[in-house]
Protein backbone atom coordinates (compact mmCIF):
# COMPACT_ATOMS: atom_id res chain seq x y z
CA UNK A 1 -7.16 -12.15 13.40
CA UNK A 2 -7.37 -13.61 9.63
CA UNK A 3 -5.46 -12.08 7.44
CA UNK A 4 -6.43 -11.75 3.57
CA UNK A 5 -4.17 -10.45 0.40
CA UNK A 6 -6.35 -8.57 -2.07
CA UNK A 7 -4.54 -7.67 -5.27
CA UNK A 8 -5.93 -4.25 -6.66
CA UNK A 9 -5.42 -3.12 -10.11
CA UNK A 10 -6.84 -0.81 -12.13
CA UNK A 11 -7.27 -1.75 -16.07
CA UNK A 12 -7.91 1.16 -18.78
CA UNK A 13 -10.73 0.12 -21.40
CA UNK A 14 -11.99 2.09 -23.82
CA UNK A 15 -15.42 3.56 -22.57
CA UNK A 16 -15.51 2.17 -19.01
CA UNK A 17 -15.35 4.39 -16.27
CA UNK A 18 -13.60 3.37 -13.21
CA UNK A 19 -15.09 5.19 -9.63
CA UNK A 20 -12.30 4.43 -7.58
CA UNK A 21 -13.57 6.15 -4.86
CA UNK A 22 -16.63 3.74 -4.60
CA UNK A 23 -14.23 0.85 -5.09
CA UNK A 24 -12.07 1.71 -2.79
CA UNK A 25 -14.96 2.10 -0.09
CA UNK A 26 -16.14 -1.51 -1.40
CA UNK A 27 -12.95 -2.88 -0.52
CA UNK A 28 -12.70 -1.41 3.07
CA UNK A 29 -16.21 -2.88 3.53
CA UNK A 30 -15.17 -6.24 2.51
CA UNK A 31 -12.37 -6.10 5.46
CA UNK A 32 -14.97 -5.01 8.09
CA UNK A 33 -16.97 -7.88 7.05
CA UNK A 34 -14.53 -10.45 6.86
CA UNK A 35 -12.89 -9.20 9.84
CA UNK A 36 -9.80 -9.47 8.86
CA UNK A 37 -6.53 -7.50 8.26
CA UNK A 38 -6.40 -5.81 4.90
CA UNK A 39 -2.93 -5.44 2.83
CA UNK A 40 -3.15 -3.01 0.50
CA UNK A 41 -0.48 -3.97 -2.84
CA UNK A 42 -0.94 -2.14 -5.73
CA UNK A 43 0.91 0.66 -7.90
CA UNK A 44 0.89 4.38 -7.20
CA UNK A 45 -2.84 5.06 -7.53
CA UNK A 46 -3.68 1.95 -5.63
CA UNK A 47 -1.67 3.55 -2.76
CA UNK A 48 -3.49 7.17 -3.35
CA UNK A 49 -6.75 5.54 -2.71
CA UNK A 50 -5.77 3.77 0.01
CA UNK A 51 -4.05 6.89 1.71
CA UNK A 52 -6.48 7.64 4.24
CA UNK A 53 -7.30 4.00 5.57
CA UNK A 54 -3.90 2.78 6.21
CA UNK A 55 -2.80 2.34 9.57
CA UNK A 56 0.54 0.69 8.93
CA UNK A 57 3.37 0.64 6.22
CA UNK A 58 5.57 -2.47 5.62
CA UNK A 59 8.04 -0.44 3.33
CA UNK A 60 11.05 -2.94 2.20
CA UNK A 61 13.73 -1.22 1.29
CA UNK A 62 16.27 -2.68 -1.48
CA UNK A 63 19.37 -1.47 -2.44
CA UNK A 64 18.99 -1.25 -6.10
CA UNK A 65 18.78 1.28 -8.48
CA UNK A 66 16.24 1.23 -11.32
CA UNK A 67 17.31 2.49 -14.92
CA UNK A 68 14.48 4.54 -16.50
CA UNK A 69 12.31 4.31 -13.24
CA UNK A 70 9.28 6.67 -13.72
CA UNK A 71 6.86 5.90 -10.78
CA UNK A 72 8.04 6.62 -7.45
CA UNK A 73 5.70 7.07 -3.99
CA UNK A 74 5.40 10.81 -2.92
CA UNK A 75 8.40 12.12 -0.56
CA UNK A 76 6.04 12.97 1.94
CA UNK A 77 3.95 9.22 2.11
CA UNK A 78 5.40 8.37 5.64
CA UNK A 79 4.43 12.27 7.21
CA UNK A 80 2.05 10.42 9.65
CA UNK A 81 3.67 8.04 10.77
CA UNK A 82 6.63 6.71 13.10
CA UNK A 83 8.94 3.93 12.97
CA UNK A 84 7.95 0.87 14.86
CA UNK A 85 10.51 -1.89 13.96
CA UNK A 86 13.29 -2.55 11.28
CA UNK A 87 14.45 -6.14 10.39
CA UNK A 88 17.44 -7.21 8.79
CA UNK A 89 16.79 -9.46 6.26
CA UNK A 90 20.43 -9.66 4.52
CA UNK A 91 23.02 -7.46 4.24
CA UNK A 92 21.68 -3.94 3.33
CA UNK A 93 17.94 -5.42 2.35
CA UNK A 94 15.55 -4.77 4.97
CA UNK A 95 11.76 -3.59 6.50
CA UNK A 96 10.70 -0.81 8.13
CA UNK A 97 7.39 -1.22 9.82
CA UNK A 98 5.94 2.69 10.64
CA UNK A 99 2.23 2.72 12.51
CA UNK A 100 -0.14 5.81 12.16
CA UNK A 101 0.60 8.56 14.25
C-alpha cells in the first residue's frame, strides 16, 4: 500500500474561521481515495482531531527534558491501545509502535 505524509497545521488569522471538524473529515477522505496509509503529524490539536481515526501510534520516545515545555499529549492518549513492537534505535532513544485495541 502507498504511503503519503500530509503535514497539518492550523494558522490563526484574524476573521477566518477554521471548521476543523470538516477538515479533518476532508483529510480522511483524501486517504480513502488515494488508498493509501495516512500519517497524521501535527501539534496537540492536530492529534485531538485525529483521535478517533487513528489506528496506530509510532510514539518515539527521547530522553530529553524540555525547559519551559508547555504542550504535552494527554496522560490518557494510549488508553486504547496495546503495545505491538519497540525498537532500539541507540542507547535509551527508541519507538513504541501500539495498534488500536
Amino acid at each position: 500500500m502507498k504511503k503519503i505524509l500530509l503535514f497539518l497545521t492550523v494558522f490563526l488569522l484574524v476573521g477566518v474561521s477554521i471548521n476543523a471538524q470538516t477538515d479533518t473529515e476532508e483529510v480522511l477522505s483524501l486517504a480513502k481515495y488515494l488508498n493509501c496509509d495516512l500519517f497524521v503529524i501535527g501539534g496537540a490539536k492536530t492529534y485531538e482531531n485525529f483521535a478517533d481515526a487513528i489506528d496506530e501510534w509510532i510514539v518515539t520516545e527521547v530522553p530529553e527534558t524540555v525547559d519551559n515545555a508547555d504542550t504535552f499529549m494527554p496522560r490518557d492518549f494510549l488508553r486504547k491501545f496495546e503495545i505491538k513492537e519497540t525498537k532500539e534505535l541507540e542507547k535509551d532513544l527508541r519507538v513504541k509502535i501500539y495498534n488500536r485495541i
